[in-house]
C-alpha atoms as a PDB file:
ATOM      1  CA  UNK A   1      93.102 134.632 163.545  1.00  0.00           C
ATOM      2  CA  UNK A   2      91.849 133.306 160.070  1.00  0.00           C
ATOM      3  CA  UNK A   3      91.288 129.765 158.523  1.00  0.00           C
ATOM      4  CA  UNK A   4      91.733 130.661 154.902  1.00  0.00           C
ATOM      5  CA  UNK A   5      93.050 133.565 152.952  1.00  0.00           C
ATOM      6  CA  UNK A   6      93.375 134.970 149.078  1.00  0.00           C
ATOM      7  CA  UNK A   7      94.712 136.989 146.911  1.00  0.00           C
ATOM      8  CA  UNK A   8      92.903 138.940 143.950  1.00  0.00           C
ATOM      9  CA  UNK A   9      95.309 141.417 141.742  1.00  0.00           C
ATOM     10  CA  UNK A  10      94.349 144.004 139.522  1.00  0.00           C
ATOM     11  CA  UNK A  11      96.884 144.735 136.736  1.00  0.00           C
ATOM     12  CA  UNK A  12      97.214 147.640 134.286  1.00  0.00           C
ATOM     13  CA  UNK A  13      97.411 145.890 130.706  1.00  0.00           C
ATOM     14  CA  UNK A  14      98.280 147.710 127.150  1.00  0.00           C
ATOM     15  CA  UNK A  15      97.905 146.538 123.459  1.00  0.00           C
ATOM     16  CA  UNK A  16      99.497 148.546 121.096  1.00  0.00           C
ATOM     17  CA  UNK A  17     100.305 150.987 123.801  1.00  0.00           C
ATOM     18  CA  UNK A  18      97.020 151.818 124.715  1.00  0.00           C
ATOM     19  CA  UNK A  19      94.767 150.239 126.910  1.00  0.00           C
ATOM     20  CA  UNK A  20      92.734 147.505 125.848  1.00  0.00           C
ATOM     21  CA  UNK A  21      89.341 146.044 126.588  1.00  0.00           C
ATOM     22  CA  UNK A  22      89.733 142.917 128.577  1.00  0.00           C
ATOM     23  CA  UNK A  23      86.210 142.032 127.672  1.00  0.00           C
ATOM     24  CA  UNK A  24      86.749 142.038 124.173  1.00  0.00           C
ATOM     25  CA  UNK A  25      89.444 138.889 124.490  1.00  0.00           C
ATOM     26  CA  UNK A  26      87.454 136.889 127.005  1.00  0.00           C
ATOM     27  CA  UNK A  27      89.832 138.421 129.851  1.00  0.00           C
ATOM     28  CA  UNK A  28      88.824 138.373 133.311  1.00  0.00           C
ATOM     29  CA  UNK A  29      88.546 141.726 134.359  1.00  0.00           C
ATOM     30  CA  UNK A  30      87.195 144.096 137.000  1.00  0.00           C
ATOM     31  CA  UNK A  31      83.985 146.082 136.823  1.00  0.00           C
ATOM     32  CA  UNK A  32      86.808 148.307 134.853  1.00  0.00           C
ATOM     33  CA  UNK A  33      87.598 146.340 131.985  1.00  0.00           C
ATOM     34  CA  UNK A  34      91.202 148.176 131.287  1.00  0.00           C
ATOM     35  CA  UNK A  35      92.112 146.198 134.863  1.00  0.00           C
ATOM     36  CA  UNK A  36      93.154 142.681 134.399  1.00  0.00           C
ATOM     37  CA  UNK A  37      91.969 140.840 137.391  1.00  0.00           C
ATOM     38  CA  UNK A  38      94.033 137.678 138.367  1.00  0.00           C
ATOM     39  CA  UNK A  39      91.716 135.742 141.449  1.00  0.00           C
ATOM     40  CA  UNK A  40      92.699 132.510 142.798  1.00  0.00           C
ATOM     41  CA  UNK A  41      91.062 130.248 144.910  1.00  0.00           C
ATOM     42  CA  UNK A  42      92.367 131.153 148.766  1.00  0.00           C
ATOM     43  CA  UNK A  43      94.369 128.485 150.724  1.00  0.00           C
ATOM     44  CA  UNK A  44      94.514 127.537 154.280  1.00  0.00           C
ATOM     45  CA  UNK A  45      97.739 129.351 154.648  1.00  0.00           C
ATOM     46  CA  UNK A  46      99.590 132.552 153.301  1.00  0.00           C
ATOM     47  CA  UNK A  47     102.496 130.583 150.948  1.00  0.00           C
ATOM     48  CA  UNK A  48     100.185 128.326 149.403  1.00  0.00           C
ATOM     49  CA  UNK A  49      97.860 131.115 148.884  1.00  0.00           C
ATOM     50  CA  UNK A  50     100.777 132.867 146.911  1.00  0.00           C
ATOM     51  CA  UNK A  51     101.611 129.702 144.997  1.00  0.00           C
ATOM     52  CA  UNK A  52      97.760 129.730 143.870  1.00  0.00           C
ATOM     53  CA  UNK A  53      97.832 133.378 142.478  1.00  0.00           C
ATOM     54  CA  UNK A  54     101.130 132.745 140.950  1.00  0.00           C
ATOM     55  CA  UNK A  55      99.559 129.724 138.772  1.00  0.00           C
ATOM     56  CA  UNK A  56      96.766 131.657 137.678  1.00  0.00           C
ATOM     57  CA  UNK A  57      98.771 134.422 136.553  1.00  0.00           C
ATOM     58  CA  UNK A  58     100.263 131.411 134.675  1.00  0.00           C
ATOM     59  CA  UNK A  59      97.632 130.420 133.021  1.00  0.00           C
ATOM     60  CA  UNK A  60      96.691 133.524 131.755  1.00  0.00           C
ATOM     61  CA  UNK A  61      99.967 134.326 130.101  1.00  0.00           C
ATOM     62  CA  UNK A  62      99.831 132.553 127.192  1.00  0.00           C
ATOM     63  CA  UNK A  63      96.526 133.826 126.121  1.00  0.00           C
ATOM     64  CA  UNK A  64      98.146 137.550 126.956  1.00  0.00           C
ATOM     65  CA  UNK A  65     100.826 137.171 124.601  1.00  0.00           C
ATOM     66  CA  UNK A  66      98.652 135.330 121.622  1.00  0.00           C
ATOM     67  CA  UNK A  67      96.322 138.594 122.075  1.00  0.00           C
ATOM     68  CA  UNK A  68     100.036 140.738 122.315  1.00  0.00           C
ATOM     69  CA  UNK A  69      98.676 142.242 125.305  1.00  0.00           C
ATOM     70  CA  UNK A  70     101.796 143.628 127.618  1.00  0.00           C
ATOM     71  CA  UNK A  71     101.277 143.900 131.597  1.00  0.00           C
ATOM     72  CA  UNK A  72     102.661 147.284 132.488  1.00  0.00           C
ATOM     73  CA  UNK A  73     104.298 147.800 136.041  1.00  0.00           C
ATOM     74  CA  UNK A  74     102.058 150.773 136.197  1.00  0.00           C
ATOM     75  CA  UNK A  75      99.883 151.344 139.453  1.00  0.00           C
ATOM     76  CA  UNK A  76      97.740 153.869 138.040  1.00  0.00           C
ATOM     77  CA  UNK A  77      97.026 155.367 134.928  1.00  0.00           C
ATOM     78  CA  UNK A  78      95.659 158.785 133.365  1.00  0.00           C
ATOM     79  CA  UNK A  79      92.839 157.701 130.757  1.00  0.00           C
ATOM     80  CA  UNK A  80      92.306 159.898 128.097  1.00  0.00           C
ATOM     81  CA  UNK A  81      88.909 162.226 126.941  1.00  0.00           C
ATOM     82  CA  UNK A  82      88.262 159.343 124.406  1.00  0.00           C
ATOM     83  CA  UNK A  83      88.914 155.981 127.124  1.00  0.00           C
ATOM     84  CA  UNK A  84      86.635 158.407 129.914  1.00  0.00           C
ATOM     85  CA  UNK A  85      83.900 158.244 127.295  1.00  0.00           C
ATOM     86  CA  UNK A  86      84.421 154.628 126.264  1.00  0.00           C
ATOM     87  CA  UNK A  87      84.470 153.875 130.110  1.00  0.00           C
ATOM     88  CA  UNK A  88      81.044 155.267 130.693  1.00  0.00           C
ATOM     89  CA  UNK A  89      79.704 152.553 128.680  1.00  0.00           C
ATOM     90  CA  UNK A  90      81.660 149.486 129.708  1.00  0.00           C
ATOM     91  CA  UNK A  91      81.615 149.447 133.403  1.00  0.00           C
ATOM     92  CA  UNK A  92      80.210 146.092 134.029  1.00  0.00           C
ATOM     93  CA  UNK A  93      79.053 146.529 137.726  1.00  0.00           C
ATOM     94  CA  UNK A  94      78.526 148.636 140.301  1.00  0.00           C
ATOM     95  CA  UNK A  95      81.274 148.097 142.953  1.00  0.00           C
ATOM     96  CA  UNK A  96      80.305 146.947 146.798  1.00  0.00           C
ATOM     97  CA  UNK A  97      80.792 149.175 149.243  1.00  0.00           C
ATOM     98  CA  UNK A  98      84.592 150.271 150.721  1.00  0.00           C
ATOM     99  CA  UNK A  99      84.540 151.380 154.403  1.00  0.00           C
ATOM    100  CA  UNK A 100      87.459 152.642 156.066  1.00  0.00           C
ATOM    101  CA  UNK A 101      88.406 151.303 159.406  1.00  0.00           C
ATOM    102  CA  UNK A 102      88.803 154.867 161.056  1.00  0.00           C
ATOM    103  CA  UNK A 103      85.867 156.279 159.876  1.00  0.00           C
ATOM    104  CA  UNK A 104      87.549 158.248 157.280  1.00  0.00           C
ATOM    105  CA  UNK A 105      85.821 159.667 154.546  1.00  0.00           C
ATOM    106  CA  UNK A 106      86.406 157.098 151.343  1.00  0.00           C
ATOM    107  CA  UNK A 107      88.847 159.221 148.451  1.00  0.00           C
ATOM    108  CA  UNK A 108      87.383 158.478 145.157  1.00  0.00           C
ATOM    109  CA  UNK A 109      89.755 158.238 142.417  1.00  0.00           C
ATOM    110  CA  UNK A 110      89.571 161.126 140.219  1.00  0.00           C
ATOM    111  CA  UNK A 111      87.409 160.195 136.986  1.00  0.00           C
ATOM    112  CA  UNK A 112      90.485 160.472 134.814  1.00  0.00           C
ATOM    113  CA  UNK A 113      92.316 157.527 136.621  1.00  0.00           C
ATOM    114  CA  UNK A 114      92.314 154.878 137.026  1.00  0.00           C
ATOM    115  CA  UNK A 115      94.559 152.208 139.619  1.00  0.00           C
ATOM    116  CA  UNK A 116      95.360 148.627 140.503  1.00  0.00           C
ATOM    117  CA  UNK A 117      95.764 147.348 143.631  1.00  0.00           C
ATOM    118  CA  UNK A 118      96.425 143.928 145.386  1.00  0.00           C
ATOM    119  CA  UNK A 119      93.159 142.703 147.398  1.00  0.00           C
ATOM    120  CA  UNK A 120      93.709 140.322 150.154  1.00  0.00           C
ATOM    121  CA  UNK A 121      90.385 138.285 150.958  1.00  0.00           C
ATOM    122  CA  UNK A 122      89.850 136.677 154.594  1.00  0.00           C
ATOM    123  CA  UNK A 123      87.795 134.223 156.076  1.00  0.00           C
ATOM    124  CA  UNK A 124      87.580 132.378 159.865  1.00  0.00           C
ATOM    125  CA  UNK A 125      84.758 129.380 158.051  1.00  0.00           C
ATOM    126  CA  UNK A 126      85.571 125.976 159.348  1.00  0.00           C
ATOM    127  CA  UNK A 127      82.986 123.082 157.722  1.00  0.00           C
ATOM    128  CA  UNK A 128      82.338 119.889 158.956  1.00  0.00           C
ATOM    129  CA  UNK A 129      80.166 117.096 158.313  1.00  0.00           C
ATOM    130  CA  UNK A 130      76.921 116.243 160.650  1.00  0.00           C
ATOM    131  CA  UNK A 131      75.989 112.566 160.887  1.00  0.00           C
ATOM    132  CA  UNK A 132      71.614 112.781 161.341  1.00  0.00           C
ATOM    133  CA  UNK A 133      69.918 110.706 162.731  1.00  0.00           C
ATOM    134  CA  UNK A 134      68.482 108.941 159.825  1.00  0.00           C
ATOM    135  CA  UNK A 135      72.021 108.165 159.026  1.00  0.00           C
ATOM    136  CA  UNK A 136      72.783 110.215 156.448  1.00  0.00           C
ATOM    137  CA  UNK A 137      74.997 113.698 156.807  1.00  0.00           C
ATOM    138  CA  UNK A 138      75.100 116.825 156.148  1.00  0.00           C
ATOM    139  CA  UNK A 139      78.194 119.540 155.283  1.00  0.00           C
ATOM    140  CA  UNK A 140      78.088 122.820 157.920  1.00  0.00           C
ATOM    141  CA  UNK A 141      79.965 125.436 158.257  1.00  0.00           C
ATOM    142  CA  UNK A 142      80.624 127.120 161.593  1.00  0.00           C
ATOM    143  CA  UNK A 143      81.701 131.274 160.841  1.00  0.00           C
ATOM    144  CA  UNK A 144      84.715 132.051 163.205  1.00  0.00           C
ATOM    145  CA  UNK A 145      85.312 135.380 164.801  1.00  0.00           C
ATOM    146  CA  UNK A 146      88.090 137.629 162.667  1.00  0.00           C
ATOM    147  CA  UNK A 147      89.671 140.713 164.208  1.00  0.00           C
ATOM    148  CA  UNK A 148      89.467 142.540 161.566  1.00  0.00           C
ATOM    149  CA  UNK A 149      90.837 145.974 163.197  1.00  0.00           C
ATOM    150  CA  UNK A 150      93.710 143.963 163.868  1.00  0.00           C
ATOM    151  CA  UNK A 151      94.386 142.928 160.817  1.00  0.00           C
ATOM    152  CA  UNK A 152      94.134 145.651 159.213  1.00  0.00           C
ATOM    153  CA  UNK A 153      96.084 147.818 161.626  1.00  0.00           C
ATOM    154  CA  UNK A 154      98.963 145.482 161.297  1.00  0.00           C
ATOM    155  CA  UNK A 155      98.646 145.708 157.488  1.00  0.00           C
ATOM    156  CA  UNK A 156      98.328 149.403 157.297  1.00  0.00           C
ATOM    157  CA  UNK A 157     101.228 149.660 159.686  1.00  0.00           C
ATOM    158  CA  UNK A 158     103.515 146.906 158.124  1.00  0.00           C
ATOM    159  CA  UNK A 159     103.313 148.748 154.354  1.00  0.00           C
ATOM    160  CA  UNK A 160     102.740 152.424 155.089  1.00  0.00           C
ATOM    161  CA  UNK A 161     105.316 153.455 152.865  1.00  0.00           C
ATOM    162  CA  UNK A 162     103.877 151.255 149.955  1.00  0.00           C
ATOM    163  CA  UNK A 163     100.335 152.839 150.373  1.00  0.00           C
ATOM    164  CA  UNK A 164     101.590 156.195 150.854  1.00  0.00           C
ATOM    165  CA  UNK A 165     103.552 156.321 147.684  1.00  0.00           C
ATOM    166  CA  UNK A 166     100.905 154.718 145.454  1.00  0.00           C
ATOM    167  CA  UNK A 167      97.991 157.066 146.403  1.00  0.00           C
ATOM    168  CA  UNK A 168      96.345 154.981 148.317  1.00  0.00           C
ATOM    169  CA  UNK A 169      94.244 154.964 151.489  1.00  0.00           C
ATOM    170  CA  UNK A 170      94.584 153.237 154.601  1.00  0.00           C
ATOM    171  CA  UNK A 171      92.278 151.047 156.226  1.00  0.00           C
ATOM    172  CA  UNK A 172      89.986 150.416 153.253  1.00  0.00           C
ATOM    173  CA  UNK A 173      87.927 146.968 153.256  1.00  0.00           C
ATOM    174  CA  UNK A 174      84.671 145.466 152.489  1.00  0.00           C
ATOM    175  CA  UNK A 175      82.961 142.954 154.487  1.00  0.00           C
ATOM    176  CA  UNK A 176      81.811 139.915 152.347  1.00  0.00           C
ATOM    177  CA  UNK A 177      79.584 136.348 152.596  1.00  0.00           C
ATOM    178  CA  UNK A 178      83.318 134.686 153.735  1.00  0.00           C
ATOM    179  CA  UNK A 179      84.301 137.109 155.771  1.00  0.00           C
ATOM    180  CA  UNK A 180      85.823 140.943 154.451  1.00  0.00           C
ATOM    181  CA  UNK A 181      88.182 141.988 151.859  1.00  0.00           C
ATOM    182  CA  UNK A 182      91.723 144.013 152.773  1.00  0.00           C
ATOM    183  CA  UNK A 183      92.129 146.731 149.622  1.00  0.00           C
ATOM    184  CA  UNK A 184      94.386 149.293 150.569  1.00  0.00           C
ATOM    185  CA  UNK A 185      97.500 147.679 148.800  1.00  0.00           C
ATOM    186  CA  UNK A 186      99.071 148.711 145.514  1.00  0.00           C
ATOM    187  CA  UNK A 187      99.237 145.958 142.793  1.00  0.00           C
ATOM    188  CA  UNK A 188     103.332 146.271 142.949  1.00  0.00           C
ATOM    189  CA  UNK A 189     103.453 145.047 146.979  1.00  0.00           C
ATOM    190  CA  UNK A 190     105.715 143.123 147.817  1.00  0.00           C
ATOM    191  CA  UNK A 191     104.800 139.163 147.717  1.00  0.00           C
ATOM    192  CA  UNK A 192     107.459 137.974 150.098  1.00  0.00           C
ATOM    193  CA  UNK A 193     106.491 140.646 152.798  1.00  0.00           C
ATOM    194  CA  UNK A 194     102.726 139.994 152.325  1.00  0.00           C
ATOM    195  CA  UNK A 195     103.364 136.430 153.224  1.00  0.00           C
ATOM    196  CA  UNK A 196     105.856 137.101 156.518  1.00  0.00           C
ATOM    197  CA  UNK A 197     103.187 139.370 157.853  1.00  0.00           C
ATOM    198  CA  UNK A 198     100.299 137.305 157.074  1.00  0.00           C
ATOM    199  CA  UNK A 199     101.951 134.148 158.866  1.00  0.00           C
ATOM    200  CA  UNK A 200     102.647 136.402 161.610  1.00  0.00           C
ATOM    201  CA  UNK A 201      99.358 137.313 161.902  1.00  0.00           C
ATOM    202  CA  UNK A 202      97.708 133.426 161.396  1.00  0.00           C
ATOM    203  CA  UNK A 203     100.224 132.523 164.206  1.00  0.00           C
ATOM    204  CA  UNK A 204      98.963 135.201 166.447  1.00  0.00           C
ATOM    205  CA  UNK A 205     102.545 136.681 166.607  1.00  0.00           C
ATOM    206  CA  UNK A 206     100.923 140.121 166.386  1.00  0.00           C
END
């Protein structure tokens, strides 16, 4: 179903108890720089995937707490007149485009909120090396089929409940180079039941 998969998780952060500028500290961040974005590199299974995000939240923490910048458990937040305005001028890039998997018409967060969700990236890439015939070789990569409607289906289906109580909308994705991008999670999902239904899913038990 897919060869690799990641995870990418946006995090509400406060200094001071406001939010804070991610950019200013040297932060990775979303286009929205009050969203602390933790990315890892994906893995060729669901766990290991995990353990990956779980290090690079890690790393990060020390340089959180030397800045005394607190993660909240918030999955959305109401900005005020004075962090619209300061958002106008910060955005750092416009964001790809989010389809919807029925056909739905895309809900665009009001311009006084903002939220943080938990992005699942997948690809079906396998790469190989080519001997030539001058004997020398060459790295390939062959792009594999993914069912995406099947994936997301089985994601929309397996955490309804989580989606429906954060705001969120099912069936939201973009398609990328490596293959598309899963974003209709909230950022508090649960880890352990992201990884039982993704190894369902890799083992075709869907």
């Amino acid at each position: 179903m897919f060869t690799h998969v990641g995870f990418e998780q946006e995090l509400i952060v406060h200094k001071d108890n406001q939010l804070v500028d991610l950019s200013s500290y040297g932060l990775p961040h979303d286009a929205i720089p009050y969203l602390l974005e933790i990315r890892a590199d994906p893995a060729k299974n669901p766990l290991e995937a995990l353990y990956r995000l779980k290090y690079a939240r890690a790393v990060l923490t020390p340089q959180l707490r030397d800045h005394e910048i607190l993660v909240t458990p918030e999955t959305q937040h109401r900005l005020s007149p004075a962090e619209i305005r300061y958002l106008r001028h910060t955005a750092t890039k416009a964001p790809d485009t989010t389809l919807s998997l029925y056909g739905a018409v895309i809900r665009v967060p009001a311009r006084n909120v903002i939220t943080a969700g938990f992005h699942i990236h997948f690809s079906n890439n396998m790469k190989f090396t080519q001997s030539l015939h001058d004997g020398s070789t060459q790295e390939r990569t062959v792009f594999g089929f993914l069912d995406v409607p099947t994936i997301i289906r089985t994601l929309d289906d397996t955490f309804s409940d989580s989606i429906k109580s954060a705001g969120r909308q099912r069936g939201l994705y973009r398609i990328k180079p490596h293959g598309f991008e899963y974003r209709s999670l909230p950022t508090d999902v649960s880890f352990d039941a992201i990884v039982e239904v993704l190894d369902d899913i890799q083992a075709l038990r869907i």
